[in-house]
C-alpha atoms as a PDB file:
ATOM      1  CA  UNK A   1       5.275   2.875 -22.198  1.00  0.00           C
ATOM      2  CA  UNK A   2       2.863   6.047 -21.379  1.00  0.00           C
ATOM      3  CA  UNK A   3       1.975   5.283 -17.680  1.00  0.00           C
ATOM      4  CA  UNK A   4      -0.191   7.965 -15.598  1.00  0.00           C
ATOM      5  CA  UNK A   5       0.278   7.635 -12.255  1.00  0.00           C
ATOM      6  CA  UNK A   6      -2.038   9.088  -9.040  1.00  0.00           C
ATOM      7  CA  UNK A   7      -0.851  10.476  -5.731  1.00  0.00           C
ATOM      8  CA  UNK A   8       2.528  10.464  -7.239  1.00  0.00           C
ATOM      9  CA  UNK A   9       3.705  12.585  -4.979  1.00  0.00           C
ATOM     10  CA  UNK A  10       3.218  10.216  -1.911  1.00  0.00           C
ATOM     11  CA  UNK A  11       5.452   7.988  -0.415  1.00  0.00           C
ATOM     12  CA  UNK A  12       4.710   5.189  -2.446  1.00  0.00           C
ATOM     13  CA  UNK A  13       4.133   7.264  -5.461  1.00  0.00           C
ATOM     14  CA  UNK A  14       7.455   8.760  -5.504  1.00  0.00           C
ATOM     15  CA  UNK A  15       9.914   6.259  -5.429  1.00  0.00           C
ATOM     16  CA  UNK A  16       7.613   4.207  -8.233  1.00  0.00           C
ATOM     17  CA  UNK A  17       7.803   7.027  -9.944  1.00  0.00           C
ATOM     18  CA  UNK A  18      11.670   7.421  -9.797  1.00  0.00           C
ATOM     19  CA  UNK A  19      12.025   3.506 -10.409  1.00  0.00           C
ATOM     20  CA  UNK A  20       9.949   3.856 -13.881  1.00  0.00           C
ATOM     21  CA  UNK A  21      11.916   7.220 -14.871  1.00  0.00           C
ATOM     22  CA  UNK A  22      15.388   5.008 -14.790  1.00  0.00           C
ATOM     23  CA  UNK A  23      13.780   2.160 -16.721  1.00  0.00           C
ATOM     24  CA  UNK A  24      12.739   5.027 -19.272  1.00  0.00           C
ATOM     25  CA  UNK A  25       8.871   5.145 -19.059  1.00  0.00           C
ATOM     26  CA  UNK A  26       6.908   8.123 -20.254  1.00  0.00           C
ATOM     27  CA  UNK A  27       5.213   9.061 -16.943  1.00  0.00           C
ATOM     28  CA  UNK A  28       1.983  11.777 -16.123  1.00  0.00           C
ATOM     29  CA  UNK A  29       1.869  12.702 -12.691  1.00  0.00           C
ATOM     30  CA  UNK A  30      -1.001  13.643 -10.990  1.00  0.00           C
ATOM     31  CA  UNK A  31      -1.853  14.831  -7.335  1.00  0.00           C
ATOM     32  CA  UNK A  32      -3.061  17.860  -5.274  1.00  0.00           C
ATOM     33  CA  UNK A  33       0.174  18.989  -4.283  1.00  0.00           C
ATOM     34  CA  UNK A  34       2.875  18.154  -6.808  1.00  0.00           C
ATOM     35  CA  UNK A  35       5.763  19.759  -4.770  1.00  0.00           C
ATOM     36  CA  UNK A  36       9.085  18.561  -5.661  1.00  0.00           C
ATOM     37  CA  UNK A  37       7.365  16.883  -8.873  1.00  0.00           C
ATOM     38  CA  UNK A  38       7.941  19.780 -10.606  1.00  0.00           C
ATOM     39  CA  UNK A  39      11.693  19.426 -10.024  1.00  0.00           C
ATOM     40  CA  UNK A  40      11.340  16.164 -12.221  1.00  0.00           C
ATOM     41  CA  UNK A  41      12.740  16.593 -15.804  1.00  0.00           C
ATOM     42  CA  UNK A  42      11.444  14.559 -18.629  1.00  0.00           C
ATOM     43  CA  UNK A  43       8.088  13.783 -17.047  1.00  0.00           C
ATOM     44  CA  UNK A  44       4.521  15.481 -17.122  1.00  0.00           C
ATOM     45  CA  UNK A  45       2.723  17.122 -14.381  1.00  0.00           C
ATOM     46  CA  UNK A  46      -0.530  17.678 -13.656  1.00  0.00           C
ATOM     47  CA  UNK A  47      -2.213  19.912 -10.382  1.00  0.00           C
ATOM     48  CA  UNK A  48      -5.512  18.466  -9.342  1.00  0.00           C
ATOM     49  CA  UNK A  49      -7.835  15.831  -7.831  1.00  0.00           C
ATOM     50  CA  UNK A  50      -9.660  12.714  -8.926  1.00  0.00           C
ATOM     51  CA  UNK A  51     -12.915  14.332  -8.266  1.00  0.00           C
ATOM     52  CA  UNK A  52     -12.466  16.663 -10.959  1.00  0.00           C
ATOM     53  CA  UNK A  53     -13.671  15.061 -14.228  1.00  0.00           C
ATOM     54  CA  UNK A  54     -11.706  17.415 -16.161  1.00  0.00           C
ATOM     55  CA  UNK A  55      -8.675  16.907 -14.604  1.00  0.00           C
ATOM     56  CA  UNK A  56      -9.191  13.182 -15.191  1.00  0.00           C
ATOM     57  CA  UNK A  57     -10.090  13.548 -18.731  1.00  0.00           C
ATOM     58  CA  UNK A  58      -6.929  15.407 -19.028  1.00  0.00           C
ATOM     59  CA  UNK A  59      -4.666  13.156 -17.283  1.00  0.00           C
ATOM     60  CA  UNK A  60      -6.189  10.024 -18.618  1.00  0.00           C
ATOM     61  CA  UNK A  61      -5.506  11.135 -22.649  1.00  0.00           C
ATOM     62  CA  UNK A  62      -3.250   8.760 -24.705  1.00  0.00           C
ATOM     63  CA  UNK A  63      -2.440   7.037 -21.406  1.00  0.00           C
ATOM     64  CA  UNK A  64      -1.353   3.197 -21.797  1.00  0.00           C
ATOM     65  CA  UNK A  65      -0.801   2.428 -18.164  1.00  0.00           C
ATOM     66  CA  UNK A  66      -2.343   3.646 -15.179  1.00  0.00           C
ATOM     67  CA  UNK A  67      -1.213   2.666 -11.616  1.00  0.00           C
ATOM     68  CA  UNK A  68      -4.234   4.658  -9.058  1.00  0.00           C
ATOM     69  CA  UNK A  69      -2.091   5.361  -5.828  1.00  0.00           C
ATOM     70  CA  UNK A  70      -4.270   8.144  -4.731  1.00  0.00           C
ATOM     71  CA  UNK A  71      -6.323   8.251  -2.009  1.00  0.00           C
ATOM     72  CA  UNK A  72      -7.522  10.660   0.919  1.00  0.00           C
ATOM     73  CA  UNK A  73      -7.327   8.611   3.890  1.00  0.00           C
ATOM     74  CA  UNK A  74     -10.299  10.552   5.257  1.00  0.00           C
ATOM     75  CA  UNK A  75     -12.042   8.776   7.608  1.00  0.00           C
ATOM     76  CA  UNK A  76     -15.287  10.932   7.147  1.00  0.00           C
ATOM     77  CA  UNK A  77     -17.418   8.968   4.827  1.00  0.00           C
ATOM     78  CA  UNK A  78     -18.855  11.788   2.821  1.00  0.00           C
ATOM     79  CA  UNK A  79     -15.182  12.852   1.955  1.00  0.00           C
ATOM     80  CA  UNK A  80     -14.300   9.265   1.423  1.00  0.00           C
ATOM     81  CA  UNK A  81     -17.118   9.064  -1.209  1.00  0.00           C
ATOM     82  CA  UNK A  82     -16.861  12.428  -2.437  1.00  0.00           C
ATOM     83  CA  UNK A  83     -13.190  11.968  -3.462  1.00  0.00           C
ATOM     84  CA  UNK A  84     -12.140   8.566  -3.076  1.00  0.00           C
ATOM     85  CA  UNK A  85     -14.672   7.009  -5.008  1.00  0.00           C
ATOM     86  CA  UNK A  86     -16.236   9.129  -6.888  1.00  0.00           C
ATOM     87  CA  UNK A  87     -12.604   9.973  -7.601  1.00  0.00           C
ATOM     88  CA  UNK A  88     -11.837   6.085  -8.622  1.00  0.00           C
ATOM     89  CA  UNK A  89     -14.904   5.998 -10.720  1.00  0.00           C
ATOM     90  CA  UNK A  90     -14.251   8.638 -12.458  1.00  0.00           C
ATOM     91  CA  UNK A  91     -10.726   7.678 -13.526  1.00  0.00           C
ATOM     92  CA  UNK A  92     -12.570   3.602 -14.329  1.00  0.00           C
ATOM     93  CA  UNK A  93     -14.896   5.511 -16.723  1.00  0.00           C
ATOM     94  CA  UNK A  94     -12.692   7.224 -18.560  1.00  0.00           C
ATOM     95  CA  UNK A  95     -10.287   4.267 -18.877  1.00  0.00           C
ATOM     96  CA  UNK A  96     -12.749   2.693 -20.702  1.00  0.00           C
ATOM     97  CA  UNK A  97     -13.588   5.857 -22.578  1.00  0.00           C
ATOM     98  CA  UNK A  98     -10.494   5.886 -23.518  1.00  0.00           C
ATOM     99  CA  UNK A  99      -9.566   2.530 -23.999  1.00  0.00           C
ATOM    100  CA  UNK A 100      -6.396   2.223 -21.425  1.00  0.00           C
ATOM    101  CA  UNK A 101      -4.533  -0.644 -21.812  1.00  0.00           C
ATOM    102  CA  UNK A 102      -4.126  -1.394 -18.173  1.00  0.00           C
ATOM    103  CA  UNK A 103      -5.795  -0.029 -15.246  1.00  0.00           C
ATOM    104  CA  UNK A 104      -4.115  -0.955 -12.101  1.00  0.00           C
ATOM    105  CA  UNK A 105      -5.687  -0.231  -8.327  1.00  0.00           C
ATOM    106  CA  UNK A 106      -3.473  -0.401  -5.096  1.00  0.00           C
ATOM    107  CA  UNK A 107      -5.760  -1.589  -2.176  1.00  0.00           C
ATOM    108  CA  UNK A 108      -4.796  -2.525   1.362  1.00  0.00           C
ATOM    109  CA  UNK A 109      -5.144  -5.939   3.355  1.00  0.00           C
ATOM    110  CA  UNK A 110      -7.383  -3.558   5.623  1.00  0.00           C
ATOM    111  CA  UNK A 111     -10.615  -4.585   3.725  1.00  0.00           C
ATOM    112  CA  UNK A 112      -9.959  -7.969   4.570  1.00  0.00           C
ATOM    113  CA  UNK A 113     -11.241  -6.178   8.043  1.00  0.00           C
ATOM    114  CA  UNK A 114      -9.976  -9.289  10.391  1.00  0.00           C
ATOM    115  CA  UNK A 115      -7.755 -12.349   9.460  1.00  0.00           C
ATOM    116  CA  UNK A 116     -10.138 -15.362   9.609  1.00  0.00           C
ATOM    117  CA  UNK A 117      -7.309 -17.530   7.914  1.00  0.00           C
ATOM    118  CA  UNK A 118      -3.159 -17.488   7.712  1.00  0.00           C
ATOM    119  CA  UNK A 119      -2.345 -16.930   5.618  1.00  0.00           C
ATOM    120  CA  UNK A 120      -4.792 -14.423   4.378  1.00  0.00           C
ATOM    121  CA  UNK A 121      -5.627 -15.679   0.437  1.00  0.00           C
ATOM    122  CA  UNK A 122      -7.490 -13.393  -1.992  1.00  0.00           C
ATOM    123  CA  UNK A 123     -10.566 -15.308  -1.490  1.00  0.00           C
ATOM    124  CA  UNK A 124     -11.063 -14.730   2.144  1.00  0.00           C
ATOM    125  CA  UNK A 125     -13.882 -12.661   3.222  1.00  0.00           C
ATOM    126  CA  UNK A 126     -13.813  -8.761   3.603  1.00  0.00           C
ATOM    127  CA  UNK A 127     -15.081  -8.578   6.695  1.00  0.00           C
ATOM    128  CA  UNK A 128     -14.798  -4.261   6.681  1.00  0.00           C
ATOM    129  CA  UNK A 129     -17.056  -3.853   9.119  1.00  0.00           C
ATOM    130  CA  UNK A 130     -14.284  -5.079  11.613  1.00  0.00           C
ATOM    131  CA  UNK A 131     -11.450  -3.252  10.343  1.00  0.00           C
ATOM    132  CA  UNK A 132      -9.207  -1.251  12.277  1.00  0.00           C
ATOM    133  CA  UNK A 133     -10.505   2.020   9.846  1.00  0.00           C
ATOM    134  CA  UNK A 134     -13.832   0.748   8.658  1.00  0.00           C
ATOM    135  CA  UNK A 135     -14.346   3.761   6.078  1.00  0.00           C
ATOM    136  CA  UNK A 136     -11.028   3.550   4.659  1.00  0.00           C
ATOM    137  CA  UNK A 137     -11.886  -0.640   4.387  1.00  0.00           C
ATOM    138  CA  UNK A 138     -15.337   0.222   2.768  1.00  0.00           C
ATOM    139  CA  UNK A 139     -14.228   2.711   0.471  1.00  0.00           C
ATOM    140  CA  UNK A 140     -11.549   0.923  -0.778  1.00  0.00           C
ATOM    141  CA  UNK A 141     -13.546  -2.761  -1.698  1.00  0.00           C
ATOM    142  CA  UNK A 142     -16.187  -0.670  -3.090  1.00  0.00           C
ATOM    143  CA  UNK A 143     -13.299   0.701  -5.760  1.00  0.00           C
ATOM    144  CA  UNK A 144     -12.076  -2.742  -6.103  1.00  0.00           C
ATOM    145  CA  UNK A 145     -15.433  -4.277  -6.701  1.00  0.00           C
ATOM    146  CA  UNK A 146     -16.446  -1.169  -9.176  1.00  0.00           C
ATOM    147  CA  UNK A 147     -13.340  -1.749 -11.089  1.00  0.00           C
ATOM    148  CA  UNK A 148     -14.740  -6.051 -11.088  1.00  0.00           C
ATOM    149  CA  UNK A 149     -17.891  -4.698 -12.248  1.00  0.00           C
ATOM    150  CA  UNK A 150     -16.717  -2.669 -15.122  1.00  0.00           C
ATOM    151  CA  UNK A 151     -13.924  -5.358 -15.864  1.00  0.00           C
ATOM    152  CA  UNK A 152     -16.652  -7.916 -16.470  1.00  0.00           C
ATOM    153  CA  UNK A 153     -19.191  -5.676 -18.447  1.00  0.00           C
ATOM    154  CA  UNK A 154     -17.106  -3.115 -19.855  1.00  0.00           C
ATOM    155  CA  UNK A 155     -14.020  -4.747 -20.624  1.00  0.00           C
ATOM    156  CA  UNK A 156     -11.852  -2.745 -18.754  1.00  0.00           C
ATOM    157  CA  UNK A 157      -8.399  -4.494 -18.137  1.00  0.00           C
ATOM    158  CA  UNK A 158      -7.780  -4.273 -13.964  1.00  0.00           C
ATOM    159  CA  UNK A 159      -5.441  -5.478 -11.624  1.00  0.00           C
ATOM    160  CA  UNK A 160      -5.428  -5.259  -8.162  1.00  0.00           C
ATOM    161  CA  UNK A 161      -2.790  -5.188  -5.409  1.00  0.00           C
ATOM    162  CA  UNK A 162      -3.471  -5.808  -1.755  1.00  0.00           C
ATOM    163  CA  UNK A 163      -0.699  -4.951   0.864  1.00  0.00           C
ATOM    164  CA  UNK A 164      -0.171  -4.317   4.789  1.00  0.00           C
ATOM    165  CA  UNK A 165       2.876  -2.160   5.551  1.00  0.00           C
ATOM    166  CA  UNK A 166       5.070  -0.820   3.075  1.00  0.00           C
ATOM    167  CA  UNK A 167       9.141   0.415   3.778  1.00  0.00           C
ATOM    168  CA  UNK A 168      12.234   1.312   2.759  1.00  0.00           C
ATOM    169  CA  UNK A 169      14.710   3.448   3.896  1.00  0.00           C
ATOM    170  CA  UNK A 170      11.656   4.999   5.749  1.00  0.00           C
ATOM    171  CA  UNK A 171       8.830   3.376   7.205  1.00  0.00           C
ATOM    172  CA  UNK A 172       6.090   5.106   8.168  1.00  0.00           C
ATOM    173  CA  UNK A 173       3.107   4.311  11.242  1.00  0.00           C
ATOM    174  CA  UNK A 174       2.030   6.127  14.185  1.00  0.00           C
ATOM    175  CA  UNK A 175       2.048   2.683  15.910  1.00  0.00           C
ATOM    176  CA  UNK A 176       5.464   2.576  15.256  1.00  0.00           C
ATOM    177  CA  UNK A 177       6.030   5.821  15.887  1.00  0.00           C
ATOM    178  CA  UNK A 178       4.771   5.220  19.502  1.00  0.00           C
ATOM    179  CA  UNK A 179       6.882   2.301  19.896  1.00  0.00           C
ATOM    180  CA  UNK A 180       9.815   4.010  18.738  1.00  0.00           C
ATOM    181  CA  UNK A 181       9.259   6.584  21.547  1.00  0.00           C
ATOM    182  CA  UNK A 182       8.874   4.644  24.600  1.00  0.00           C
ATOM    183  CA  UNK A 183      12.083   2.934  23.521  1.00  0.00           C
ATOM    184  CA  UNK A 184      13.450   6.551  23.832  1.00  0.00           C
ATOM    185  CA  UNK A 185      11.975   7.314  26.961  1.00  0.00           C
ATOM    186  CA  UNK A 186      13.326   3.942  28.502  1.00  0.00           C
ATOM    187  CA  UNK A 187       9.374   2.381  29.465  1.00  0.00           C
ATOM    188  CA  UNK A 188       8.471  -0.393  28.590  1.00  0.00           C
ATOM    189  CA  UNK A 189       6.877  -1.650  24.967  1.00  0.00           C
ATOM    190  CA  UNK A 190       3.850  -4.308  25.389  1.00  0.00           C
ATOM    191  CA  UNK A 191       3.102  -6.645  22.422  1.00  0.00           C
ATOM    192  CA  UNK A 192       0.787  -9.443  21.812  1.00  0.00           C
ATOM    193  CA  UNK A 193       2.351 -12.545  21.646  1.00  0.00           C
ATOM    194  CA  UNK A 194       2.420 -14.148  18.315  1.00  0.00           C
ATOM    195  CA  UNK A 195       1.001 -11.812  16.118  1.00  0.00           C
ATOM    196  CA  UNK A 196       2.266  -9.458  13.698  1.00  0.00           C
ATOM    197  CA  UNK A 197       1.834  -8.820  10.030  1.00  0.00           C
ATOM    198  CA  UNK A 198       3.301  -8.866   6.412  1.00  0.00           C
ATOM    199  CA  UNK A 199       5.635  -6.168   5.421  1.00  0.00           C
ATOM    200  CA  UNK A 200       6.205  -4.838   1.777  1.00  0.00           C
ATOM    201  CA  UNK A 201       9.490  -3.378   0.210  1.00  0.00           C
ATOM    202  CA  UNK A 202       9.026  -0.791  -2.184  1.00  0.00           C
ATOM    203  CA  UNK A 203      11.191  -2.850  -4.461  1.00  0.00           C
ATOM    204  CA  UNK A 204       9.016  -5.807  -4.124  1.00  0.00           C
ATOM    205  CA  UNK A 205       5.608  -3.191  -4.692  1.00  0.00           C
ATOM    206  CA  UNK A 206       7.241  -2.084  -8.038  1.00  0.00           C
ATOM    207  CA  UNK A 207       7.970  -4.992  -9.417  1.00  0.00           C
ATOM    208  CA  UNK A 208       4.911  -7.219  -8.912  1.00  0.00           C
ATOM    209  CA  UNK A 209       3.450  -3.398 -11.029  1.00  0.00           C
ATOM    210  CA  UNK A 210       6.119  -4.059 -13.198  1.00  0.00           C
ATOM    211  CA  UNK A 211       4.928  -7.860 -13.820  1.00  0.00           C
ATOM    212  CA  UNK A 212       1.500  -7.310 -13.946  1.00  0.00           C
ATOM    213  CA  UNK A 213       1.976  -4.782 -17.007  1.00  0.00           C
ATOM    214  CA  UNK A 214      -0.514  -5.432 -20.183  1.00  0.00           C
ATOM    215  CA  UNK A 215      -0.153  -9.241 -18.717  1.00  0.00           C
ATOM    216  CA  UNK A 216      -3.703 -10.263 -19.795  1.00  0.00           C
ATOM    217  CA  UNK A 217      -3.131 -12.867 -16.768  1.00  0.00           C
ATOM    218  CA  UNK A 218      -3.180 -10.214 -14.409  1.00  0.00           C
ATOM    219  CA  UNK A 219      -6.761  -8.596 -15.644  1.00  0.00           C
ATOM    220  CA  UNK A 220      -9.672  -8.788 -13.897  1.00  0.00           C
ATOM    221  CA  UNK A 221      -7.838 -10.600 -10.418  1.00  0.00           C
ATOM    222  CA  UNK A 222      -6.956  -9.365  -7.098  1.00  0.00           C
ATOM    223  CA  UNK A 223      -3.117 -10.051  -5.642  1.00  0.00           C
ATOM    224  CA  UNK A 224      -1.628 -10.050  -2.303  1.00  0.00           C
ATOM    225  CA  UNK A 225       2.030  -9.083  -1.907  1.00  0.00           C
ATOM    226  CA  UNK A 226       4.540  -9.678   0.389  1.00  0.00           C
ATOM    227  CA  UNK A 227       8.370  -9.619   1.449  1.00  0.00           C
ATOM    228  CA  UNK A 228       8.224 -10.819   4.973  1.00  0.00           C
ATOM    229  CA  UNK A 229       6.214 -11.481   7.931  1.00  0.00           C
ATOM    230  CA  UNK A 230       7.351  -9.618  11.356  1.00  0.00           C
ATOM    231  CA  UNK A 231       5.838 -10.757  14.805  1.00  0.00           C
ATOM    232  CA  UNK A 232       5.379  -7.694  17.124  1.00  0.00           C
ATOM    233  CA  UNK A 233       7.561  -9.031  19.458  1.00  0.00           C
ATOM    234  CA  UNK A 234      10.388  -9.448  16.756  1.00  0.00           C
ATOM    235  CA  UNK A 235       9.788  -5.332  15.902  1.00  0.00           C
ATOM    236  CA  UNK A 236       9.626  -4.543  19.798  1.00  0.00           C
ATOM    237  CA  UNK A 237      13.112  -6.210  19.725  1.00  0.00           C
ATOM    238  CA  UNK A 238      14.873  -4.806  16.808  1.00  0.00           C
ATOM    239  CA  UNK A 239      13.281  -1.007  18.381  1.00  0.00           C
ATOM    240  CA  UNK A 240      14.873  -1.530  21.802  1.00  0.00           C
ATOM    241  CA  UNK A 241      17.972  -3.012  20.018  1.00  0.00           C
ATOM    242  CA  UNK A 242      18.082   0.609  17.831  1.00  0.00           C
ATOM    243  CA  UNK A 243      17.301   3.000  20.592  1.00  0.00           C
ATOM    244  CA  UNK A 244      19.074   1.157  23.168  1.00  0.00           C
ATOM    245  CA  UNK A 245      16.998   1.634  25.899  1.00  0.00           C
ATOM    246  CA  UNK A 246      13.512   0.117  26.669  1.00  0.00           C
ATOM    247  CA  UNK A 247      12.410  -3.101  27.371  1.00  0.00           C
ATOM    248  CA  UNK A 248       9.824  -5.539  25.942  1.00  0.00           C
ATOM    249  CA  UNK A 249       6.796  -7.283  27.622  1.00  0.00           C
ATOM    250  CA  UNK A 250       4.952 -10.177  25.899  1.00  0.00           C
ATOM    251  CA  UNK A 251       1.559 -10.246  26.479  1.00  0.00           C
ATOM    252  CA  UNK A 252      -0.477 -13.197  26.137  1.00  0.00           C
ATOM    253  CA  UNK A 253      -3.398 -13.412  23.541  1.00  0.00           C
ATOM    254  CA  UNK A 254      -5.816 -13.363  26.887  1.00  0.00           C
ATOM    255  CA  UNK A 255      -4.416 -11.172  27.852  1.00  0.00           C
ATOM    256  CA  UNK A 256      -4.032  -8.399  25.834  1.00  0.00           C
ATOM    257  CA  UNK A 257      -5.820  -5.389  26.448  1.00  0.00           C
ATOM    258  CA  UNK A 258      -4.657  -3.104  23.440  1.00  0.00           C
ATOM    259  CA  UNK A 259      -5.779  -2.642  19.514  1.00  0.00           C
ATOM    260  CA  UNK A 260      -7.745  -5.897  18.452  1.00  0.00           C
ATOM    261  CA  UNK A 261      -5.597  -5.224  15.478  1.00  0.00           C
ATOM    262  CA  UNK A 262      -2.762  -5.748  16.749  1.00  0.00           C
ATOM    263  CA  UNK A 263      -3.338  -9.025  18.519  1.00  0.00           C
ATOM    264  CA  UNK A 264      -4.435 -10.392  14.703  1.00  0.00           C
ATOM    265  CA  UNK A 265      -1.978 -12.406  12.357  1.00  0.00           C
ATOM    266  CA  UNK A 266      -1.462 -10.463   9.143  1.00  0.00           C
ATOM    267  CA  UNK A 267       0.113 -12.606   7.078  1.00  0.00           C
ATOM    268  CA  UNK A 268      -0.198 -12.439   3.283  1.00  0.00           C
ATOM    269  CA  UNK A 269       0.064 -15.377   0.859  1.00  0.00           C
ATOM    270  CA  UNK A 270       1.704 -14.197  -2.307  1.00  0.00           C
ATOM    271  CA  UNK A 271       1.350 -17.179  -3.863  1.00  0.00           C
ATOM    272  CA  UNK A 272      -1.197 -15.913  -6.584  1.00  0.00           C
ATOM    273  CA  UNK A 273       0.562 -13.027  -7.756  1.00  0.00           C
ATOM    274  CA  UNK A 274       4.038 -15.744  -7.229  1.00  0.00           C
ATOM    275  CA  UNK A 275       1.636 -18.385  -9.869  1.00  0.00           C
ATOM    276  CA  UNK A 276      -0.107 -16.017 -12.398  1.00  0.00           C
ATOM    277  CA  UNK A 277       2.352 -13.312 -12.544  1.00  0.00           C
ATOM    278  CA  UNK A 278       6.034 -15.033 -11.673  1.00  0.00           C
ATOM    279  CA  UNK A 279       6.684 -12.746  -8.487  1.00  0.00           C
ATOM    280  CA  UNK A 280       8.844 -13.375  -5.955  1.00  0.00           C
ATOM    281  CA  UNK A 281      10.735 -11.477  -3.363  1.00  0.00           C
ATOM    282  CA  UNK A 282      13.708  -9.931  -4.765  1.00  0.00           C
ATOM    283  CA  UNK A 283      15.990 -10.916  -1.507  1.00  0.00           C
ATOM    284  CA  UNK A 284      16.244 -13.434   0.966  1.00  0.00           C
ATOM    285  CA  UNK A 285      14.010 -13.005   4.098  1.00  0.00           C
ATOM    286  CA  UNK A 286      17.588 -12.504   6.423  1.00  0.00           C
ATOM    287  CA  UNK A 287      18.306  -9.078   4.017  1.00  0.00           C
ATOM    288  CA  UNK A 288      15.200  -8.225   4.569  1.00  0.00           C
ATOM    289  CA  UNK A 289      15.146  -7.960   8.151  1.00  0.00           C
ATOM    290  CA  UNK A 290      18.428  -6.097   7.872  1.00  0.00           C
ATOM    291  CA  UNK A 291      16.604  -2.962   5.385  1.00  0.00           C
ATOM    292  CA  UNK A 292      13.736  -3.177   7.690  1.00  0.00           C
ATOM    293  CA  UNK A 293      16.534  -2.596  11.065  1.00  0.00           C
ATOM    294  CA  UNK A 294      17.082   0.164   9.159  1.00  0.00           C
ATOM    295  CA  UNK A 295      13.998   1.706   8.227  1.00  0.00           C
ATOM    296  CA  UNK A 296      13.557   1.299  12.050  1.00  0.00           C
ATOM    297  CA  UNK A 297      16.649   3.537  12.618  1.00  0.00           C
ATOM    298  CA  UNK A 298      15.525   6.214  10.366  1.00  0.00           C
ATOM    299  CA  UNK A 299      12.446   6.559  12.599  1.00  0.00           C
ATOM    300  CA  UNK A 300      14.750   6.522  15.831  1.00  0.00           C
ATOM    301  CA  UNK A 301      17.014   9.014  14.239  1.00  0.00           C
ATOM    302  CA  UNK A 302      14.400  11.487  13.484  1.00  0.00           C
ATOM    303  CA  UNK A 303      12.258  11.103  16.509  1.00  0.00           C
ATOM    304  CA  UNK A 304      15.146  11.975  18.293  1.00  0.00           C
ATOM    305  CA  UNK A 305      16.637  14.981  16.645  1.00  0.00           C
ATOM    306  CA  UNK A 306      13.061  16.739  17.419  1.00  0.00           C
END
């Protein structure tokens, strides 16, 4: 198939993209700094942003597949709307212009804003207001509820993917990150008791893509995914356990004085995308844990060769 993808050049975006190469997809790239992209044989690259209608128009022609990874991160609202969604709704209209097959948008549990439920279902409320980056929540459930709007009215065949924390052989996080280095230092890491959150593998991200793909069950719904759920306490652990030095304090839910965030339970239920589109975790929960102990040690390793 002809799939276009955005921010391919991102950590998500390029391992998806290297997954789809080996199954033999025609790909279009397309990000603001292509870098190594332009190493990639056998695959098209384009230099721009989503804010630029031409570029868009470009990228979007004869397109069957699109899978929208990009995003700014900006946490100044006019950026956010200047490029995020103005971006977004640029590349909805001329999907429908153009009559892609598939349009598919990856969100982020953050718009959920707070937990009120676990596990967190698709129906819960966005409560964005409350999130942990409220601009980054807002700008991202106003692209999912654009891409509703012109699903319903216009036809346009969306899917959309929700997910916390994303790894592989890397995981990324400046929370971890400071974890990580107070292990190294030998102080001590407080955690909230009980809570914690859903983690993703990249495997797991590319094929609930891969399953969604012109699956007219997919269109026009919103899916959680999920490979395994991680207490803080159980990450404080497996850090101290990688570094070697360090010890761990639990803190109780009264407590705890830190992030709000981090004292909430992010669980995901992937039980719609495991009903509608057949997902499920590739591995059992135990190999998980073991690719996660190491995505933990690349951190350690890196943080301490600087």
């Amino acid at each position: 198939m002809r799939i276009g993808i955005t921010g391919a050049a991102g950590f998500v975006g390029s391992y998806l993209t290297s997954r789809l190469i080996e199954k033999g997809h025609q790909l279009r790239l397309l990000d603001t700094s292509v870098g190594t992209l332009k190493e990639l044989r056998g695959v098209e690259v384009i230099e721009g942003g989503i804010e630029d209608q031409a570029v868009v128009r470009s990228f979007v022609k004869e397109i069957e597949i699109i899978i929208h990874l990009a995003w700014s991160f900006s946490e100044d609202p006019v950026r956010s709307l200047e490029v995020d969604v103005k971006g977004t709704l640029n590349l909805i209209k001329e999907s429908v212009e153009q009559k892609v097959k598939h349009f598919i948008l990856a969100s982020t549990a953050v718009v959920y804003g707070k937990p009120v439920h676990v596990p967190l279902i698709e129906d819960d409320p966005c409560l964005v207001e409350e999130a942990r980056k409220p601009i980054y929540a807002l700008s991202k459930f106003v692209c999912e509820k654009l891409g509703l709007i012109f699903f319903k009215e216009q036809g346009l065949p969306i899917s959309i993917f929700r997910f916390w924390w994303v790894f592989r052989r890397e995981i990324g996080g400046r929370h971890l990150r400071e974890m990580v280095k107070k292990a190294l230092e030998g102080r001590e890491l407080e955690v909230p008791s009980k809570a914690g959150g859903s983690f993703l593998h990249l495997d797991d991200l590319v094929k609930g893509f891969e399953f969604s793909f012109l699956n007219q069950k997919s269109f026009g719904q919103v899916f959680n995914l999920s490979s395994l759920f991680l207490t803080w306490e159980e990450i404080a652990n497996i850090i101290v356990e990688e570094v070697g030095s360090g010890k761990v304090k639990i803190v109780s839910q009264e407590d705890w004085k830190g992030s709000s965030f981090l004292a909430d339970v992010w669980n995901l239920s992937s039980q719609k995308a495991e009903s509608l589109l057949g997902f499920r975790p590739e591995l059992r929960e135990s190999d998980y844990r073991v690719l996660f102990k190491e995505a933990i040690r690349s951190v350690v390793d890196k943080l301490r060769s600087v």
